[in-house]
C-alpha atoms as a PDB file:
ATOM      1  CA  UNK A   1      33.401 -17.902 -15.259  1.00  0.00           C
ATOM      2  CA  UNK A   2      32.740 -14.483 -14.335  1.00  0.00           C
ATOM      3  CA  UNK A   3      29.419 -13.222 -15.962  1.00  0.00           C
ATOM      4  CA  UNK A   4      28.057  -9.964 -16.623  1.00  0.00           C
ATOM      5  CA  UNK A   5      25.300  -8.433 -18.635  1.00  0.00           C
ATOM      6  CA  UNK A   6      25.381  -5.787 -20.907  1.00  0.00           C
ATOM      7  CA  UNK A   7      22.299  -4.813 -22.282  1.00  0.00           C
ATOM      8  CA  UNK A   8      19.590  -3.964 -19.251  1.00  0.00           C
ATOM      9  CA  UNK A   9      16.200  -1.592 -18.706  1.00  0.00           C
ATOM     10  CA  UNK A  10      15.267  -0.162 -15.969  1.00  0.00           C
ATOM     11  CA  UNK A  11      12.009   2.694 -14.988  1.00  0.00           C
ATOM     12  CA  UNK A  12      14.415   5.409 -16.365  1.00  0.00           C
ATOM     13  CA  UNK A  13      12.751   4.078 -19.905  1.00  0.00           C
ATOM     14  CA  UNK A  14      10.848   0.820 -20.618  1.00  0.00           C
ATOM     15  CA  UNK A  15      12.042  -1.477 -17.825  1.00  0.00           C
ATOM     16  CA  UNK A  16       9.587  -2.214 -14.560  1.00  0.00           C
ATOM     17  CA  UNK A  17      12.609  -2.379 -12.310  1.00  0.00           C
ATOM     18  CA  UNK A  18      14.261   0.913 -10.662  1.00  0.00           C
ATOM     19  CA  UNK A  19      18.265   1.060 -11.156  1.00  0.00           C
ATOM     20  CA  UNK A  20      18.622   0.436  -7.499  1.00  0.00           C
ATOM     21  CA  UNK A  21      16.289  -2.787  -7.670  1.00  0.00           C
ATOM     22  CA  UNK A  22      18.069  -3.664 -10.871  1.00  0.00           C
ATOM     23  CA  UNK A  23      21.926  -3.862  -9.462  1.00  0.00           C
ATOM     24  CA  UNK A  24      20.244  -5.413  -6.430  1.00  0.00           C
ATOM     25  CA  UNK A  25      18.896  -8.651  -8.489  1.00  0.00           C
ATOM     26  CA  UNK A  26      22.412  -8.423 -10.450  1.00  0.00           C
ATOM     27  CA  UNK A  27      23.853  -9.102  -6.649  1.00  0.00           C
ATOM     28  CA  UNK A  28      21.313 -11.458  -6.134  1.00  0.00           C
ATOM     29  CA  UNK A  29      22.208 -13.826  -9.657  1.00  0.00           C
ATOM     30  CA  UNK A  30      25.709 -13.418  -8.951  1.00  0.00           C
ATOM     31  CA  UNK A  31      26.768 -10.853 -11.714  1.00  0.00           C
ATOM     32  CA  UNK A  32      29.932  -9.575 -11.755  1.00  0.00           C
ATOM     33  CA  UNK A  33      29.061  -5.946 -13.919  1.00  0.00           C
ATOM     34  CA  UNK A  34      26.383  -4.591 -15.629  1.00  0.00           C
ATOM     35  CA  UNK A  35      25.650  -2.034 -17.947  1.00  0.00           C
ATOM     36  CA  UNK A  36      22.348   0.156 -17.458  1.00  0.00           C
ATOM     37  CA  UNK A  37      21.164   0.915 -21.577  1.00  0.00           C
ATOM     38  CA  UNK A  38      17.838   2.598 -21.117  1.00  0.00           C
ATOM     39  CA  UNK A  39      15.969   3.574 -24.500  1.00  0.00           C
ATOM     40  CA  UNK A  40      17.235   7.374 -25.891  1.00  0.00           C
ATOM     41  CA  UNK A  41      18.428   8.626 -22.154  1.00  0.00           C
ATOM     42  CA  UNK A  42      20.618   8.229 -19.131  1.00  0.00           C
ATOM     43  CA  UNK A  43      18.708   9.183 -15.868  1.00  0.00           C
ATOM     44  CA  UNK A  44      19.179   5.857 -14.437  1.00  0.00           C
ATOM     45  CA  UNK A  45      22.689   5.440 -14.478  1.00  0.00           C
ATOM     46  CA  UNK A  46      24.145   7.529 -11.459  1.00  0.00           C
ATOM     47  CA  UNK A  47      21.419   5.502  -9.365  1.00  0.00           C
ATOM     48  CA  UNK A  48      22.217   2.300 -10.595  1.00  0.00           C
ATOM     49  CA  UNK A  49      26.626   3.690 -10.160  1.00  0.00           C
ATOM     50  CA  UNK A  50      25.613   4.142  -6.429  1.00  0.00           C
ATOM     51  CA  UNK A  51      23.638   1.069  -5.811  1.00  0.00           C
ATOM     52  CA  UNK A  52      26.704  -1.049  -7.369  1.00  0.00           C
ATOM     53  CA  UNK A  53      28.989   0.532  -5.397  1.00  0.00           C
ATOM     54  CA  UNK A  54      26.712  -0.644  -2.225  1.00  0.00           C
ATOM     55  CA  UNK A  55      26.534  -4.056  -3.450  1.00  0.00           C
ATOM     56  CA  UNK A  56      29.612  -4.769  -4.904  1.00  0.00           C
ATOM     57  CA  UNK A  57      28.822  -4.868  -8.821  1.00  0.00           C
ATOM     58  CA  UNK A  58      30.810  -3.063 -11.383  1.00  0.00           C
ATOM     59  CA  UNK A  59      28.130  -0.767 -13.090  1.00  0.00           C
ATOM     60  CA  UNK A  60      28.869   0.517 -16.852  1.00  0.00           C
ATOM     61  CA  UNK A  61      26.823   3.531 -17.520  1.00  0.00           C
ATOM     62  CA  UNK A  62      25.213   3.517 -20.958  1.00  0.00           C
ATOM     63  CA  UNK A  63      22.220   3.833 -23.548  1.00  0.00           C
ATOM     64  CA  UNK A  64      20.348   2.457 -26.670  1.00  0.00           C
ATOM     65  CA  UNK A  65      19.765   4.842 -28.958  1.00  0.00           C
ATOM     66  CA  UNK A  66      17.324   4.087 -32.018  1.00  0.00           C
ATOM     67  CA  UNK A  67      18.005   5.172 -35.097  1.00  0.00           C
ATOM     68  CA  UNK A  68      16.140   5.037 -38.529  1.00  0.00           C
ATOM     69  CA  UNK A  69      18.350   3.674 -41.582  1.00  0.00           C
ATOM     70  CA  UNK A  70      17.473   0.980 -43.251  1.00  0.00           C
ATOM     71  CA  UNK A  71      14.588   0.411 -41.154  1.00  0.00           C
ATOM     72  CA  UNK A  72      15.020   1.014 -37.219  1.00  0.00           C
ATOM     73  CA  UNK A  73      18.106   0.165 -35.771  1.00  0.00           C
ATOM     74  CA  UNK A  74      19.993   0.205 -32.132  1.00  0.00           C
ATOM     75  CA  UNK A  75      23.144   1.538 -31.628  1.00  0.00           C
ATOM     76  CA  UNK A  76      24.662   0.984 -27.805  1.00  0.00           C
ATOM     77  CA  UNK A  77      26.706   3.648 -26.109  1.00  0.00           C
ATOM     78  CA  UNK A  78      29.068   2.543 -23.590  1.00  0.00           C
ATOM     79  CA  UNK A  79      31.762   4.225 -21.320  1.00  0.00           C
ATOM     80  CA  UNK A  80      29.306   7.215 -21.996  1.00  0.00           C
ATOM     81  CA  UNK A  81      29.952  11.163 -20.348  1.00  0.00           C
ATOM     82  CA  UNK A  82      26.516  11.795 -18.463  1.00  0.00           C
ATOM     83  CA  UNK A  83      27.729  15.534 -18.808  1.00  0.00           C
ATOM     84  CA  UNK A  84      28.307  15.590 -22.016  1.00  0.00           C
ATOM     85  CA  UNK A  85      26.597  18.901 -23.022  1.00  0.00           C
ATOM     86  CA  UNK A  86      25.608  18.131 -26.866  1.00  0.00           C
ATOM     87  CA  UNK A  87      24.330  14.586 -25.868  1.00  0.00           C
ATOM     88  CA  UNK A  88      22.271  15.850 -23.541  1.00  0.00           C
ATOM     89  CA  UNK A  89      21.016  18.144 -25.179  1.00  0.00           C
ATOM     90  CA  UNK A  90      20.158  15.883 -28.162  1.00  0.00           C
ATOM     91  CA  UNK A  91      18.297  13.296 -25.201  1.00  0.00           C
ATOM     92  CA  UNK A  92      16.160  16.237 -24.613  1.00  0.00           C
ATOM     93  CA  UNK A  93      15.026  16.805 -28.060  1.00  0.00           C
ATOM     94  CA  UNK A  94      14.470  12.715 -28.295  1.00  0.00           C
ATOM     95  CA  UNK A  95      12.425  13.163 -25.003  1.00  0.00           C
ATOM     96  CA  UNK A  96      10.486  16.439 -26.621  1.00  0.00           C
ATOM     97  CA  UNK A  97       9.768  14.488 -29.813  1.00  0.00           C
ATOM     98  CA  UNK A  98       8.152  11.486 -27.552  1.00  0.00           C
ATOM     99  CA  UNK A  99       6.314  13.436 -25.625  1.00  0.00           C
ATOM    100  CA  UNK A 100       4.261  14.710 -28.639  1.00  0.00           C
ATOM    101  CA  UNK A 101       4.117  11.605 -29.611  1.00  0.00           C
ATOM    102  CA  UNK A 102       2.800  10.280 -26.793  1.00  0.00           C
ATOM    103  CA  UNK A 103      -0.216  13.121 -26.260  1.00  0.00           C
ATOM    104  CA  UNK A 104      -1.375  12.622 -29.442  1.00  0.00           C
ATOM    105  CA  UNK A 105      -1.599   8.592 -28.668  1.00  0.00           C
ATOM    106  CA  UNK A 106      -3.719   9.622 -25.334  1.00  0.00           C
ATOM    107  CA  UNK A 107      -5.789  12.019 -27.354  1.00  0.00           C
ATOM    108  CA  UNK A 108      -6.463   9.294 -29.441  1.00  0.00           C
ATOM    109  CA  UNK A 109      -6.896   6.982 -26.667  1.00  0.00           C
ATOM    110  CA  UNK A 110      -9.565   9.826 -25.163  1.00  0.00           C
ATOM    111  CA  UNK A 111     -11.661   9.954 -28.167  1.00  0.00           C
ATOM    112  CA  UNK A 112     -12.670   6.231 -28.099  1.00  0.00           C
ATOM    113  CA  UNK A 113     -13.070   6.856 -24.178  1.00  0.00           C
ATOM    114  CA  UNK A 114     -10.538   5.348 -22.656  1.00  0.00           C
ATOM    115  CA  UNK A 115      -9.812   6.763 -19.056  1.00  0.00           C
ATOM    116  CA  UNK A 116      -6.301   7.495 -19.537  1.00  0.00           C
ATOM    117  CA  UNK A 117      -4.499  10.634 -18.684  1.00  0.00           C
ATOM    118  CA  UNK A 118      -0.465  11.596 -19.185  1.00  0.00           C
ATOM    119  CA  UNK A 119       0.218  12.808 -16.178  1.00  0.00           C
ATOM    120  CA  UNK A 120      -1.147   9.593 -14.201  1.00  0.00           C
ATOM    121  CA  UNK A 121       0.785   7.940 -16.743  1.00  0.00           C
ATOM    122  CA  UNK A 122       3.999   9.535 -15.826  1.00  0.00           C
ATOM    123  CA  UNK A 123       3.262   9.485 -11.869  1.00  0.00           C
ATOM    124  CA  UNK A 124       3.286   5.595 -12.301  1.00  0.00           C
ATOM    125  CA  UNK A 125       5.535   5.023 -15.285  1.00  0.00           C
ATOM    126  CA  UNK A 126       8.223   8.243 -14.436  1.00  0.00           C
ATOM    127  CA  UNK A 127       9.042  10.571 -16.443  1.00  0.00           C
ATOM    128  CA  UNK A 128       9.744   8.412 -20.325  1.00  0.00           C
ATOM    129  CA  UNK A 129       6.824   7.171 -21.285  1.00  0.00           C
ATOM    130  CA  UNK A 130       6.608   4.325 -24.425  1.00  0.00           C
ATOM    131  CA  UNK A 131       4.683   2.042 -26.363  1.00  0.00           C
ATOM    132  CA  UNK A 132       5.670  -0.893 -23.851  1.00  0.00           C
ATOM    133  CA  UNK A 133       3.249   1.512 -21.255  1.00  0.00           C
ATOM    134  CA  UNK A 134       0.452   1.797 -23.246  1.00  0.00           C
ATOM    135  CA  UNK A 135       0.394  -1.314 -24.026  1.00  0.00           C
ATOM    136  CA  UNK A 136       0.066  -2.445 -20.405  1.00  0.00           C
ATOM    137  CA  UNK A 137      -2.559   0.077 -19.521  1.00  0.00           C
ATOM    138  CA  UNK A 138      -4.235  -1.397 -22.518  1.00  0.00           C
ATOM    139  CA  UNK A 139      -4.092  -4.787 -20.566  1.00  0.00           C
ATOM    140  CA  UNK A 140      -5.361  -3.896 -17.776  1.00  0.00           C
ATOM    141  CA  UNK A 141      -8.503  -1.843 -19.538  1.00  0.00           C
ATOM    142  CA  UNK A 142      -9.726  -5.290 -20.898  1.00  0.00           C
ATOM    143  CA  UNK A 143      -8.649  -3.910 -24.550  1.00  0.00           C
ATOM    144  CA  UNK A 144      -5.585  -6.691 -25.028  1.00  0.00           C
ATOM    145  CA  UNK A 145      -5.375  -9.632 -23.514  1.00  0.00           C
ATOM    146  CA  UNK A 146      -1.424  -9.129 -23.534  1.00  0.00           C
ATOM    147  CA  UNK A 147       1.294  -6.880 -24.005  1.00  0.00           C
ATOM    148  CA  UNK A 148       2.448  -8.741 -27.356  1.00  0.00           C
ATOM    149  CA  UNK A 149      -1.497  -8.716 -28.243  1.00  0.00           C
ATOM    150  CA  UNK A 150      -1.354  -5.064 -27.412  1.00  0.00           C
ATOM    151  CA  UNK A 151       1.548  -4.287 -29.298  1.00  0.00           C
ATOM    152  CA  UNK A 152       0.078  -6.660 -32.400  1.00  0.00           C
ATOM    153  CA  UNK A 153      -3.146  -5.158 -32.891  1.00  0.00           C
ATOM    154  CA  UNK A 154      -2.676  -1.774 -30.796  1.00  0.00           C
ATOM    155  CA  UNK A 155       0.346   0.019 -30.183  1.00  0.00           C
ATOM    156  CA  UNK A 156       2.151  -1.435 -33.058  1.00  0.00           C
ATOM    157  CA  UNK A 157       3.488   0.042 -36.637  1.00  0.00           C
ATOM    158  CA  UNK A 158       0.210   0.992 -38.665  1.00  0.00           C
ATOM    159  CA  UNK A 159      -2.351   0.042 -35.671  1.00  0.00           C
ATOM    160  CA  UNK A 160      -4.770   2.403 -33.772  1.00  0.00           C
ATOM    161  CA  UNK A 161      -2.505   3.836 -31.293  1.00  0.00           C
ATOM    162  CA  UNK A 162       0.697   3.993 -33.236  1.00  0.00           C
ATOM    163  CA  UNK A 163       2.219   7.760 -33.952  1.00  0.00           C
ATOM    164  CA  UNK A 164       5.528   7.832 -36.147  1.00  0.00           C
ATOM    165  CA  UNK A 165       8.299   9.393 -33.617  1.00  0.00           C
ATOM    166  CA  UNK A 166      10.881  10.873 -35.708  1.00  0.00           C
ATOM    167  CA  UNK A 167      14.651   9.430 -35.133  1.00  0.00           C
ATOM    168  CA  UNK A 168      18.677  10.223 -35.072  1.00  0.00           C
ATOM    169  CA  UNK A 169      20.180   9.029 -38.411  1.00  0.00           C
ATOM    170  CA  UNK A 170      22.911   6.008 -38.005  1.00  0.00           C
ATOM    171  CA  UNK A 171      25.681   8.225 -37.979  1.00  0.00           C
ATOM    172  CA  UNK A 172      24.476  10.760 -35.555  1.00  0.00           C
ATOM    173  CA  UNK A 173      23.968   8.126 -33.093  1.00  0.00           C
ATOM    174  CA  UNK A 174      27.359   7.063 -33.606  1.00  0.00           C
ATOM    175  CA  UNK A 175      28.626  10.115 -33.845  1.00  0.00           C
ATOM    176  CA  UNK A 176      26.580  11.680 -30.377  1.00  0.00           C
ATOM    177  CA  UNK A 177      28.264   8.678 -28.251  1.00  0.00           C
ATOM    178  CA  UNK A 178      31.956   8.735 -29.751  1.00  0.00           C
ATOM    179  CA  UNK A 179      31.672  12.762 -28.973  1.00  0.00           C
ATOM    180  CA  UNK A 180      30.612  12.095 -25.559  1.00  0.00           C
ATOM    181  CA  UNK A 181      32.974   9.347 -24.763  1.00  0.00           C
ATOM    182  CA  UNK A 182      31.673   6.083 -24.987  1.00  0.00           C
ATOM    183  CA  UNK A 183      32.163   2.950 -27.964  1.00  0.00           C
ATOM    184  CA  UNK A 184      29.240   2.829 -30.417  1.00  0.00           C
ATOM    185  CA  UNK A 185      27.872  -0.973 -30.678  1.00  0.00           C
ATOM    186  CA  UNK A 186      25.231  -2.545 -33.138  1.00  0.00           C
ATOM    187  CA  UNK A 187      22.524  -4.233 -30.976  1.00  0.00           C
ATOM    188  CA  UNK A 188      20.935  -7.282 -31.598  1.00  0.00           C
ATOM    189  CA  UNK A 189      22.018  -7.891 -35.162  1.00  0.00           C
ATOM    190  CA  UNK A 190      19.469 -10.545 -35.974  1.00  0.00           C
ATOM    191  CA  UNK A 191      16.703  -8.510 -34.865  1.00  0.00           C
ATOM    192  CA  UNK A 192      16.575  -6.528 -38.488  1.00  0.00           C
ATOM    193  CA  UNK A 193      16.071  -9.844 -40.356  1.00  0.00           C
ATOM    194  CA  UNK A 194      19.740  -9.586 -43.156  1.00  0.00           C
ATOM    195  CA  UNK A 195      20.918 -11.961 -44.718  1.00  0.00           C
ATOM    196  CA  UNK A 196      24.487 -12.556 -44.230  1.00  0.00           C
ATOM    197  CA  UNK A 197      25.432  -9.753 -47.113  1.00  0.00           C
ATOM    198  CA  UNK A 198      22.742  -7.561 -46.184  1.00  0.00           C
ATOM    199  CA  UNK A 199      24.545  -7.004 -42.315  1.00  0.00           C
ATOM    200  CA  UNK A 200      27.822  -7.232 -44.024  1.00  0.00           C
ATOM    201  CA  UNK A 201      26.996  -4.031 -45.459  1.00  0.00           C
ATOM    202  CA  UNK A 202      25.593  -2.291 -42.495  1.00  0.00           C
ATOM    203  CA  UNK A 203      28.773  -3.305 -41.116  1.00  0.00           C
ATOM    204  CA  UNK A 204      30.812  -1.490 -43.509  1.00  0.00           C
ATOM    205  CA  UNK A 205      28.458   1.864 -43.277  1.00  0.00           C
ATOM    206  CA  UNK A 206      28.443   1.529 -39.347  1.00  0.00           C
ATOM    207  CA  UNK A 207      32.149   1.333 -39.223  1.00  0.00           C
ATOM    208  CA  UNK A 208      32.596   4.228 -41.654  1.00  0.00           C
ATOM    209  CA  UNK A 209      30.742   6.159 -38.890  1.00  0.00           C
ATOM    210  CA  UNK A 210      32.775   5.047 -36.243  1.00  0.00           C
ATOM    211  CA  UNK A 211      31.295   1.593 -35.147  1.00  0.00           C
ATOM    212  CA  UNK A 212      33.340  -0.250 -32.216  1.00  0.00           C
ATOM    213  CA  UNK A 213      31.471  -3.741 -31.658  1.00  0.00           C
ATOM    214  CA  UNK A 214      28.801  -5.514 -32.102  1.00  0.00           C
ATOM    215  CA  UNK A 215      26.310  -7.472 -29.801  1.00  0.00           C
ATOM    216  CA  UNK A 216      27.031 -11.151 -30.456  1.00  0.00           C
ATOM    217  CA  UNK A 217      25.366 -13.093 -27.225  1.00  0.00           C
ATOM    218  CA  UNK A 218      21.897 -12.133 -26.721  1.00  0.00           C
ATOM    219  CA  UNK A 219      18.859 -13.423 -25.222  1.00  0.00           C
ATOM    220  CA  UNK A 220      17.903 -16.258 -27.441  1.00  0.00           C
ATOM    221  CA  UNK A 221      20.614 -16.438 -29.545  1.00  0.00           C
ATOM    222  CA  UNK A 222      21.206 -20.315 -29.786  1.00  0.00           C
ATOM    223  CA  UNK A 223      25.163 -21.425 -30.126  1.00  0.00           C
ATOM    224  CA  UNK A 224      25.379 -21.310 -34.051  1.00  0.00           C
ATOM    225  CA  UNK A 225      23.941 -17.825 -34.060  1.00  0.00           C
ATOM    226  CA  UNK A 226      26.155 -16.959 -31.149  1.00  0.00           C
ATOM    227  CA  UNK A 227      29.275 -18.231 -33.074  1.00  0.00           C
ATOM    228  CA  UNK A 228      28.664 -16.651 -36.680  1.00  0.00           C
ATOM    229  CA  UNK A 229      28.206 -13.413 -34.684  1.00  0.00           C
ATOM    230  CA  UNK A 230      31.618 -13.363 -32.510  1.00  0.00           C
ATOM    231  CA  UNK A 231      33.265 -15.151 -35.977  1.00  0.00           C
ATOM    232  CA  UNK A 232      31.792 -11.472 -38.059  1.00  0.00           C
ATOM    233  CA  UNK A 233      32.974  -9.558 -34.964  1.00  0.00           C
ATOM    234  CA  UNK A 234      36.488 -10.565 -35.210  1.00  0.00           C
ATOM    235  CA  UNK A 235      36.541 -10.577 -38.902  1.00  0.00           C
ATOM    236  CA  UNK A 236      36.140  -7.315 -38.708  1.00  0.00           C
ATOM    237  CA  UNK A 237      38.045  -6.260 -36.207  1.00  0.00           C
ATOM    238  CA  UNK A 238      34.706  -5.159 -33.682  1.00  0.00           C
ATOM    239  CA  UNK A 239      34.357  -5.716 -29.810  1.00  0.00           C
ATOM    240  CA  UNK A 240      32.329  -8.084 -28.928  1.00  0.00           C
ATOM    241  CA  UNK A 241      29.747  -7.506 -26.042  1.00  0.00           C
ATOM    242  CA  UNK A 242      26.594  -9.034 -24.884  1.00  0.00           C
ATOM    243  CA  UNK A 243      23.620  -8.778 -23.388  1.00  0.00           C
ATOM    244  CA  UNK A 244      19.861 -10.031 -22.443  1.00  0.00           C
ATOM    245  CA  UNK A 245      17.689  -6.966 -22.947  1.00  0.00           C
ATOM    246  CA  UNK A 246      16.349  -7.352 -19.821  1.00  0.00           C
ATOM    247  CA  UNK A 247      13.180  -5.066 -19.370  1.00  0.00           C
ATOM    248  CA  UNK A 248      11.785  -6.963 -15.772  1.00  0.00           C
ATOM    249  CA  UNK A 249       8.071  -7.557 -16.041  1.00  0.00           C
ATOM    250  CA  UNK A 250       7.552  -6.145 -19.280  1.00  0.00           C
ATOM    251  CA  UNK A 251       9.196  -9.145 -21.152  1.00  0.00           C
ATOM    252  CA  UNK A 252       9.249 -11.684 -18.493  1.00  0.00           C
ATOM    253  CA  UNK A 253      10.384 -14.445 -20.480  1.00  0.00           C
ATOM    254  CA  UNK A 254      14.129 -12.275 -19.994  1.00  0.00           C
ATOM    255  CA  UNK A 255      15.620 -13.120 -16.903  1.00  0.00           C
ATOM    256  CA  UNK A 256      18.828 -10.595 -16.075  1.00  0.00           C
ATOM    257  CA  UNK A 257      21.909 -12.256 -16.979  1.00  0.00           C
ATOM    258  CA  UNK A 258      20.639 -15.418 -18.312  1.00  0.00           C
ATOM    259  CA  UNK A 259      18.460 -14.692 -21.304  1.00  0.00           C
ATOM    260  CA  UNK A 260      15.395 -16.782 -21.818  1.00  0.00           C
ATOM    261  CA  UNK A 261      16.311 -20.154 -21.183  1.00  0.00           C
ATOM    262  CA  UNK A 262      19.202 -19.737 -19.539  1.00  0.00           C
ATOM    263  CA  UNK A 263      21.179 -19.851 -22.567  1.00  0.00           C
ATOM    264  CA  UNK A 264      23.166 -16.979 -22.314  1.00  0.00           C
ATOM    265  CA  UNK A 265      26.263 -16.325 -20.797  1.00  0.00           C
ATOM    266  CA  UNK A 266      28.746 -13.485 -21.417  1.00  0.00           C
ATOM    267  CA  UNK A 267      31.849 -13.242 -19.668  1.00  0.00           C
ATOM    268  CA  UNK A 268      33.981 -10.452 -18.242  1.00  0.00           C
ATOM    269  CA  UNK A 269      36.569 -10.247 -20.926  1.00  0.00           C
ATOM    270  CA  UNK A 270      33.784  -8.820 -23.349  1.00  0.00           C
ATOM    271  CA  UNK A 271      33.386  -5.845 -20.308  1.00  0.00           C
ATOM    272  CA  UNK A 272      37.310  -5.562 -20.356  1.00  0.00           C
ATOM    273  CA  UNK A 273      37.651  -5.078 -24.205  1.00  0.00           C
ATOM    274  CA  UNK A 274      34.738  -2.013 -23.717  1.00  0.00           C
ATOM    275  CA  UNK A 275      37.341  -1.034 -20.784  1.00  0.00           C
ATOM    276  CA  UNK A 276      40.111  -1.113 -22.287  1.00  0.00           C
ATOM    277  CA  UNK A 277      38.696   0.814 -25.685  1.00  0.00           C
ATOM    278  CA  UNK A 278      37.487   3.515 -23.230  1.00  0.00           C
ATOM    279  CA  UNK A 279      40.678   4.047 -21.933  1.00  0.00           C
ATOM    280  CA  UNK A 280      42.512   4.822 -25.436  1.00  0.00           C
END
């Protein structure tokens, strides 16, 4: 079987690998496509377009965009227009709103004399800078002994270095990537802790904005998860894609492609049924 992933990071947001250096390892593990779904932008994806054309892997530009409703949740954009004026211009509001965010963290950071400034910060990390950075830098001050210590006591909700960003609502999300071209998908569905009702419902609110699929194979998704998820998706009528979330060195226990354990595996046809929406 063919395999692919669908759901990768790169430096363009939270991931330690460039877009070039991504497709390359995708060549490398014997991937057959990926798509490029950095955090609330799409710098990385003409890179990573190029590089795939160089090495012979089928490269699906897209993005994750979080959203607040009913706590936070991801909606994937694939198929997406990188030109599209009114998502761009919406990406550079997101970026705006982070960057705020982020001087206020370093501020904060300052004041209990940490040697940290932003603009080192973005020399090293480029241009999108996130809690996953922090948290490293926090590492290697001696403050955490870990990123997931760093985001536990640190970076995370209601700790020290945590400021609120402010988000897109569900159905702008939806709304931003169906305007610019590309098929809205719910990420990670087990991620927001429902019950079986509970994500029934988000279902039916999703797909009143204009949901397409839904992200049933994911990095440690065991088979029984993996099956009530594709069994929902066709249910209701969604595409099904899939994905690792591979970030590189900030959540090493990913590997691209092949989740945590090796357990996933998502095949081309889930890449042709995003194709073939894209084309109607």
């Amino acid at each position: 079987m063919e395999c692919i992933d669908l759901h990768t990071h790169t430096t363009a947001s939270d991931g330690t690998l460039s877009p070039r250096q991504l497709v390359e390892l995708a060549a490398k593990s014997g991937l057959r496509a990926v798509a490029v779904t950095d955090h609330d932008n799409h710098s990385g994806c003409a890179e990573a377009i190029a590089a795939g054309a160089e090495y012979n892997v089928e490269v699906l530009p897209g993005i994750e965009i979080s959203t607040e409703q009913r706590g936070s949740i991801h909606v994937l954009g694939y198929g997406i227009d990188l030109n599209s004026p009114r998502l761009n211009r919406m990406l550079e509001d997101i970026i705006r709103d982070r960057d705020d965010r982020n001087r206020k963290i370093i501020r904060r950071m300052q004041e209990d004399g940490l040697p940290v400034e932003y603009e080192e910060l973005q020399q090293r990390f480029g241009a999108v800078v996130g809690r996953p950075h922090f948290a490293r830098v926090l590492v290697e001050l001696g403050k955490a002994e870990s990123i997931p210590d760093a985001f536990a006591r640190l970076v995370g909700r209601g700790c020290r270095y945590y400021e609120r960003r402010h988000f897109l609502s569900l159905q702008e999300s939806v709304d931003l990537i169906r305007e610019a071209g590309g098929v809205a998908v719910l990420a990670h569905p087990f991620q927001y802790k429902l019950d079986d009702s509970e994500l029934r419902s988000l279902l039916h609110s999703f797909m009143d904005y204009g949901l397409q699929g839904m992200e049933c194979r994911y990095s440690g998704y065991d088979a029984e998860r993996t099956h009530y998820l594709e069994a929902l998706a066709e249910e209701y009528g969604l595409l099904k894609t899939g994905g690792s979330d591979f970030h590189g060195e900030n959540k090493k226990h990913i590997q691209l492609g092949a989740g945590m354990n090796g357990e996933l595996s998502v095949p081309y046809e889930f890449l042709q049924g995003l194709k073939d929406a894209l084309a109607k």
